[in-house]
N, C-alpha and C. Protein backbone atom coordinates (compact mmCIF):
# COMPACT_ATOMS: atom_id res chain seq x y z
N UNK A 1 14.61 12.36 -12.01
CA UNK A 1 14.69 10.92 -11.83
C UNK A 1 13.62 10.26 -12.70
N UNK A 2 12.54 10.71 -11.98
CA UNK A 2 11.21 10.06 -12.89
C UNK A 2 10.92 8.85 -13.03
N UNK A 3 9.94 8.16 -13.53
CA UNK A 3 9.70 6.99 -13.51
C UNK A 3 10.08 5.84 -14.44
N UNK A 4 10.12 4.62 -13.91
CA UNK A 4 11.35 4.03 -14.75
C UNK A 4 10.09 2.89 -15.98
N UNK A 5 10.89 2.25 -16.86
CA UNK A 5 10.07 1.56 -17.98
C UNK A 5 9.72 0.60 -16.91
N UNK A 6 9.44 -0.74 -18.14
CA UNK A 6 8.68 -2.10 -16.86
C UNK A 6 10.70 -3.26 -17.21
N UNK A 7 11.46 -2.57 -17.57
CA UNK A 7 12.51 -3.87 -17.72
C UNK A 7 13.44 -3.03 -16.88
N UNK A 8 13.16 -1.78 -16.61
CA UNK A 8 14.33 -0.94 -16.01
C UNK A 8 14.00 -0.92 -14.03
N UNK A 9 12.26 -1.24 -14.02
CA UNK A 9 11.78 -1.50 -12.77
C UNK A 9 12.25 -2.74 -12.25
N UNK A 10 12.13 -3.91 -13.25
CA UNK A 10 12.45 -4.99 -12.87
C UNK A 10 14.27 -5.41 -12.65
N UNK A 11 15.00 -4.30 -13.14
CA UNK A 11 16.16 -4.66 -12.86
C UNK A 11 16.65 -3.69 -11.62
N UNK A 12 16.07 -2.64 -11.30
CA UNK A 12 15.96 -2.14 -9.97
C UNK A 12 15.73 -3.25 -8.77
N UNK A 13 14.41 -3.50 -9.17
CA UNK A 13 14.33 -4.42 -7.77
C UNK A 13 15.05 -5.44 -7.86
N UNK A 14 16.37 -6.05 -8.59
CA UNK A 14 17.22 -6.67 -8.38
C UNK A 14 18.38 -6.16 -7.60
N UNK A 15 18.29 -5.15 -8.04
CA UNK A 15 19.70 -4.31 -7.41
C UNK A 15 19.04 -4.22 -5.96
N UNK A 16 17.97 -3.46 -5.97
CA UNK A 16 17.69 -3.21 -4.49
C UNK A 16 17.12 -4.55 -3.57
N UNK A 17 16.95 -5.98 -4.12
CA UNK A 17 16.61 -6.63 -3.24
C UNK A 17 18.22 -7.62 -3.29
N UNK A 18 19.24 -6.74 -3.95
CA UNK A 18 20.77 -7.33 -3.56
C UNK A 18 20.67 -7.03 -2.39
N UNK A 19 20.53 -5.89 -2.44
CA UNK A 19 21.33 -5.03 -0.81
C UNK A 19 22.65 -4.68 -0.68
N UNK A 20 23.11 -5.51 -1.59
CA UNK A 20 24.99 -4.89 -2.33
C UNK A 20 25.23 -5.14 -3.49
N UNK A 21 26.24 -5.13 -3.64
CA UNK A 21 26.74 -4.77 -5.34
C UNK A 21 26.52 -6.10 -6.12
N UNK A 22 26.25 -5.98 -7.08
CA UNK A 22 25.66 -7.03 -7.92
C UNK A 22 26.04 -6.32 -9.64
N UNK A 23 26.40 -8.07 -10.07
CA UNK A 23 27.06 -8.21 -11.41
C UNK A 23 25.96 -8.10 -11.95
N UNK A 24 25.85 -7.77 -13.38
CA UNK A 24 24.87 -7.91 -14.39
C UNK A 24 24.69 -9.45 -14.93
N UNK A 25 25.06 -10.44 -14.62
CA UNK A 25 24.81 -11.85 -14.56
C UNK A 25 24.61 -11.91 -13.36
N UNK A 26 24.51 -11.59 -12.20
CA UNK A 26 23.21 -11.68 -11.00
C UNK A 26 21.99 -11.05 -11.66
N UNK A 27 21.96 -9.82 -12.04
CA UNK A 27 20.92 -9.48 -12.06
C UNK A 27 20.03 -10.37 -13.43
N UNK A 28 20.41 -10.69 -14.24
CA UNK A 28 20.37 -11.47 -15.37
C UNK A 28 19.61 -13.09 -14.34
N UNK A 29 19.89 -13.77 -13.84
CA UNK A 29 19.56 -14.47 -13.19
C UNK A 29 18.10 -14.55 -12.29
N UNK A 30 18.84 -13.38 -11.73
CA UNK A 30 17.54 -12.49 -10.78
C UNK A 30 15.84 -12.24 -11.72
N UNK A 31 16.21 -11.70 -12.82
CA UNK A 31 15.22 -11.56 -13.47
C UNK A 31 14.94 -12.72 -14.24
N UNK A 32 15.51 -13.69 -14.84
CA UNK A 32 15.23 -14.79 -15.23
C UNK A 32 14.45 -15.90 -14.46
N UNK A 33 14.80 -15.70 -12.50
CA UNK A 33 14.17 -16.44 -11.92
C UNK A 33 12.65 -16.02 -11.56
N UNK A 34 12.35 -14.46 -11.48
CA UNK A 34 11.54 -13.55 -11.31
C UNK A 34 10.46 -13.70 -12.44
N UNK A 35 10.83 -13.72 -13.86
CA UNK A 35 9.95 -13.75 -14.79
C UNK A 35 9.74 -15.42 -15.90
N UNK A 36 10.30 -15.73 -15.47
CA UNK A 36 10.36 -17.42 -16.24
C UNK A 36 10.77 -16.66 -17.31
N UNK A 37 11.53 -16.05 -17.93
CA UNK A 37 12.13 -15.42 -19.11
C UNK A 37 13.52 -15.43 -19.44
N UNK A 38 14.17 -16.10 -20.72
CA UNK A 38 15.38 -15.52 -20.47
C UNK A 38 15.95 -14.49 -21.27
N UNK A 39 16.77 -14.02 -20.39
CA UNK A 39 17.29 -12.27 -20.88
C UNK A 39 18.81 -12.40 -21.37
N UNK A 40 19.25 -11.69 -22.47
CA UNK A 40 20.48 -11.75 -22.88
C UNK A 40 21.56 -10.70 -22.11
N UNK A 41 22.85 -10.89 -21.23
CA UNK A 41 23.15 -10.04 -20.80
C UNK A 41 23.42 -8.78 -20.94
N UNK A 42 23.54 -8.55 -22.60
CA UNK A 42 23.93 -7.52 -23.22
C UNK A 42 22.73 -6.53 -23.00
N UNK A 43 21.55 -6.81 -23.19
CA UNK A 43 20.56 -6.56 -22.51
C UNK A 43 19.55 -5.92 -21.17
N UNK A 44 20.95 -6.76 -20.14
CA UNK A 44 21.22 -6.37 -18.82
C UNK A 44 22.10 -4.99 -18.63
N UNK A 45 22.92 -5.00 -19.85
CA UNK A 45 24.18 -4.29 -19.51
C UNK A 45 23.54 -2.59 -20.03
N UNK A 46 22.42 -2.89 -21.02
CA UNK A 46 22.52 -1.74 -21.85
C UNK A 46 21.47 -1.38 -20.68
N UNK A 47 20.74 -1.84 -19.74
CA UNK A 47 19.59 -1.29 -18.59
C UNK A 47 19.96 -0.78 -17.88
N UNK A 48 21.22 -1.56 -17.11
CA UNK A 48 22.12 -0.73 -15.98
C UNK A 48 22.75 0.48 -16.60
N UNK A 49 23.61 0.62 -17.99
CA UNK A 49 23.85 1.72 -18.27
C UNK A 49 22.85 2.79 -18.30
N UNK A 50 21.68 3.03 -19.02
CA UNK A 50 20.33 3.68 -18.53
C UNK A 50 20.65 4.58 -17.44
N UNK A 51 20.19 3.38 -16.69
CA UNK A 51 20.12 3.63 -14.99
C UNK A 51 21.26 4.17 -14.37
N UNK A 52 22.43 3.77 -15.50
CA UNK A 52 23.75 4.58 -14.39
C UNK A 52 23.44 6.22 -14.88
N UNK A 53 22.78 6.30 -15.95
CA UNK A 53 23.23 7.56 -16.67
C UNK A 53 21.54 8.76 -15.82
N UNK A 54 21.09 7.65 -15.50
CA UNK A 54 19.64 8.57 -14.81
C UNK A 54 19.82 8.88 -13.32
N UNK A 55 21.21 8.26 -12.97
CA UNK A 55 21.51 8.07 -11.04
C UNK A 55 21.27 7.36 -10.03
N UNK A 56 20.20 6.29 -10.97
CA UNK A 56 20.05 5.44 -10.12
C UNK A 56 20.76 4.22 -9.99
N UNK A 57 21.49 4.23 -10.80
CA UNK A 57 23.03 3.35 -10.03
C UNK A 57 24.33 3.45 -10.34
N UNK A 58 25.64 3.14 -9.25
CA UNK A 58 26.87 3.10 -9.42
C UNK A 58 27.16 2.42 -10.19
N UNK A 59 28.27 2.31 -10.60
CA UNK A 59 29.47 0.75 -11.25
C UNK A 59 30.57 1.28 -10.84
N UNK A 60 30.88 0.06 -10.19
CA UNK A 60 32.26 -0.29 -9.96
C UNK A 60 33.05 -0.76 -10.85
N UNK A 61 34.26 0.02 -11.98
CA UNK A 61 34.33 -1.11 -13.10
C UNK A 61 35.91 -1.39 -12.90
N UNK A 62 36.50 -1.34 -11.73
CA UNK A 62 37.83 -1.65 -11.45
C UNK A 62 38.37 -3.00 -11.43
N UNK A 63 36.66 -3.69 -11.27
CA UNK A 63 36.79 -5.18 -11.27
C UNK A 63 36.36 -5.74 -12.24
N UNK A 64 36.26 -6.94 -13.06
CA UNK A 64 35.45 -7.55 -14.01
C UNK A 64 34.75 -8.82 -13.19
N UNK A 65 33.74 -9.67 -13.42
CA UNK A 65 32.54 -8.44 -14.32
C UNK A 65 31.98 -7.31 -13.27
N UNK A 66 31.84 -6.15 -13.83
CA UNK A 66 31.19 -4.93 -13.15
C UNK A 66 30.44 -5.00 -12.18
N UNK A 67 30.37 -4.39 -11.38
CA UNK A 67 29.71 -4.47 -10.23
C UNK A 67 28.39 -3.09 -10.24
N UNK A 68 27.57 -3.55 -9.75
CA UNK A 68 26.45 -2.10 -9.59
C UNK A 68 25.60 -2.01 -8.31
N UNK A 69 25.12 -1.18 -7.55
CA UNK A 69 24.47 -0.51 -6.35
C UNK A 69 23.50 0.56 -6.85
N UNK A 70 22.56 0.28 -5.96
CA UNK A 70 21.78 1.26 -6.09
C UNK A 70 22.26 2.46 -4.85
N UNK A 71 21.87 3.39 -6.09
CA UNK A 71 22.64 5.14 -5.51
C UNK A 71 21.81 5.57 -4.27
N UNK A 72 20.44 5.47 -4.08
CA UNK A 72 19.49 5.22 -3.07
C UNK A 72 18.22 3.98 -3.07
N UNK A 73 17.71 4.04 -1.74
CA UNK A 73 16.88 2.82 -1.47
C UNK A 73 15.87 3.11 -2.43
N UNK A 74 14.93 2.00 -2.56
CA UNK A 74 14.06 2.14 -2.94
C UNK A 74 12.65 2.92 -2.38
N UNK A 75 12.40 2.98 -1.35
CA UNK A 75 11.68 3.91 -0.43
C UNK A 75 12.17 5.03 -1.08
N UNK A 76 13.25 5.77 -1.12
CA UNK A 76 13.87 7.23 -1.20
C UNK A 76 13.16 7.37 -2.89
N UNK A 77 13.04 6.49 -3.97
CA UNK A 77 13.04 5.98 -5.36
C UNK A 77 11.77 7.10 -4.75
N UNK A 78 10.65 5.90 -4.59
CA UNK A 78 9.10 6.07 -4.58
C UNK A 78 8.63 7.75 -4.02
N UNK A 79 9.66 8.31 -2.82
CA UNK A 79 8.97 9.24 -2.30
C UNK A 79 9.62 10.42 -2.85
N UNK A 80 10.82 10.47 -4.09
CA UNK A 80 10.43 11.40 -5.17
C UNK A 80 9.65 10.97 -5.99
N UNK A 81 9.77 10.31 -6.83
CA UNK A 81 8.67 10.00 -7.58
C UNK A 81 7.07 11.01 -6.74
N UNK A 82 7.10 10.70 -5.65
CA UNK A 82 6.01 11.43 -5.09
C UNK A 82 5.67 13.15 -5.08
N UNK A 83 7.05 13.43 -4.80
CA UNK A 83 7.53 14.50 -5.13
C UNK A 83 7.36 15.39 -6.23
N UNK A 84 7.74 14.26 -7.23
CA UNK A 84 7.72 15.41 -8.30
C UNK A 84 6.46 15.16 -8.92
N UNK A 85 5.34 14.20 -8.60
CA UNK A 85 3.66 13.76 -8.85
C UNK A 85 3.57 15.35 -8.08
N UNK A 86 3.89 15.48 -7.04
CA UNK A 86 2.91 16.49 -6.55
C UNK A 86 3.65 18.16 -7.02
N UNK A 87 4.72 18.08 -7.46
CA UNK A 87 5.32 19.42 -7.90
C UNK A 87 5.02 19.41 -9.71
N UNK A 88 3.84 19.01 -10.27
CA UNK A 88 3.46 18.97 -11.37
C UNK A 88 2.14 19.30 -11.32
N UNK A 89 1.46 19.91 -10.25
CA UNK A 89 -0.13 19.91 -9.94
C UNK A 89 -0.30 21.51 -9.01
N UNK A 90 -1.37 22.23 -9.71
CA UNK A 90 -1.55 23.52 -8.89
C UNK A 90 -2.33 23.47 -8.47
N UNK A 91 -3.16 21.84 -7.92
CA UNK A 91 -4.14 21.82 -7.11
C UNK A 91 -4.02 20.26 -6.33
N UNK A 92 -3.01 20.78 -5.05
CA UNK A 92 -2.67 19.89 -3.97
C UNK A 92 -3.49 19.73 -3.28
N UNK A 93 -4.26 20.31 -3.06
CA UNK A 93 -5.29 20.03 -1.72
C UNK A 93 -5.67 18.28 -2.65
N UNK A 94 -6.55 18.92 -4.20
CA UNK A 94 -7.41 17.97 -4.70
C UNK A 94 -6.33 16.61 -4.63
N UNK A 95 -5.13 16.88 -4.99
CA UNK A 95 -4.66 15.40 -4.86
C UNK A 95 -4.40 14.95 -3.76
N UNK A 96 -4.08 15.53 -2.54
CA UNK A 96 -4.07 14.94 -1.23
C UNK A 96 -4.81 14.23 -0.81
N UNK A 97 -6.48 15.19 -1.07
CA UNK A 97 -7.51 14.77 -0.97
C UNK A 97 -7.88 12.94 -1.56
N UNK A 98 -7.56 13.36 -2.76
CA UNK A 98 -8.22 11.42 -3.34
C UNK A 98 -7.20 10.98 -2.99
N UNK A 99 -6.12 11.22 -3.08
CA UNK A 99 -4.62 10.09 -2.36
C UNK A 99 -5.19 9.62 -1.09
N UNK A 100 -5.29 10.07 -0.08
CA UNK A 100 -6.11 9.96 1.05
C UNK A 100 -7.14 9.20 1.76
N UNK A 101 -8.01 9.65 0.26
CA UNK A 101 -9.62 8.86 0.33
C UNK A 101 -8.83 7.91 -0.11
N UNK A 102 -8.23 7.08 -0.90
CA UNK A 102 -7.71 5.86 -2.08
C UNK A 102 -6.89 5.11 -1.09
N UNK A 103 -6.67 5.49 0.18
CA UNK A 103 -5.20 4.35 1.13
C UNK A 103 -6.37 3.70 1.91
N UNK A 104 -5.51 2.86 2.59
CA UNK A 104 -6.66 1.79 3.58
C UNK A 104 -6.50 2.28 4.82
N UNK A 105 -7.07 2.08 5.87
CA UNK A 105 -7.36 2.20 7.30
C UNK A 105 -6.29 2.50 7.73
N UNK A 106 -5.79 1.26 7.78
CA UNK A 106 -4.47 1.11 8.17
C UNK A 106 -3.53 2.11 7.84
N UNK A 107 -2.99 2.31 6.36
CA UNK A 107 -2.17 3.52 5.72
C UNK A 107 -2.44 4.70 6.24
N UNK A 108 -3.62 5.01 6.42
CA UNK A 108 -4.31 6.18 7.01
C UNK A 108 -3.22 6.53 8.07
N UNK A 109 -3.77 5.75 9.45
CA UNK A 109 -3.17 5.55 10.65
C UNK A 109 -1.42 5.37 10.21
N UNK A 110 -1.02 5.28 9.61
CA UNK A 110 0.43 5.37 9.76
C UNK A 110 1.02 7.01 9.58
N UNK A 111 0.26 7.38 8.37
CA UNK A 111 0.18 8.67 7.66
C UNK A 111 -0.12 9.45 8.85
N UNK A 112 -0.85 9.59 9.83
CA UNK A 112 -1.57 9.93 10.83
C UNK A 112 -0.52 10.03 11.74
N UNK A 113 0.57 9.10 11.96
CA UNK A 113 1.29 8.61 13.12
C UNK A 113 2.45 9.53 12.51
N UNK A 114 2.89 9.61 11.30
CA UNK A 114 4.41 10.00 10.86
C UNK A 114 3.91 11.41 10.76
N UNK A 115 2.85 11.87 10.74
CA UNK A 115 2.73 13.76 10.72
C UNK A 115 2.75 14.27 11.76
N UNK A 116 2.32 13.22 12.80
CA UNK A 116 2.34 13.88 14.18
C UNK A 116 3.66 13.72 14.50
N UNK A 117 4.79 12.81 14.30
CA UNK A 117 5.71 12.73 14.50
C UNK A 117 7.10 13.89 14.08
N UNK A 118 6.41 14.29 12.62
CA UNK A 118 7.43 14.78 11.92
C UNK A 118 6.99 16.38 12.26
């Protein structure tokens, strides 16, 4: 999966703050309202393709204009991404360790709450 550029992030969190399927002139919009920028759709179109081709999203192309979803949430995104941060390192303790020291109180205590849980 791996981590995405800064125009391929920003058209993610369009898709994922759709919550459903969304045209590439939503998302075009979306990011136009997001960045005071404007984006050419073709632009849009060649990002989502990217992204369709990396898994992180469907198209629906039975309809015009195309429709797209994200293949998983964004939570699911971040905690490979985490995944494969930590399946690139032969010294987990050390990164647990500063990951750990580096969260706030709070994070702590959640981290704390979901291990005892899980």
């Amino acid at each position: 999966m791996g981590a995405l550029g800064e125009l391929e992030r920003a058209v993610m969190d369009a898709v994922w703050d759709a919550g459903a399927a969304i045209t590439a002139y939503d998302v075009q919009a979306s990011l136009e309202q997001a960045q005071q920028r404007t984006w050419a759709v073709t632009t849009v179109l060649t990002v989502l393709g990217r992204l369709e081709k990396k898994g992180l999203v469907s198209s629906d192309r039975s309809a015009r204009p195309h429709h797209y979803r994200a293949v998983a949430s964004r939570a699911d995104h971040v905690a490979e991404l985490m995944h494969e941060a930590l399946g690139e390192t032969t010294d987990r303790s050390g990164v647990f360790s500063r990951f750990v020291g580096g969260i706030s109180a709070e994070d702590a205590d959640m981290l704390r709450s979901l291990l005892r849980e899980g």
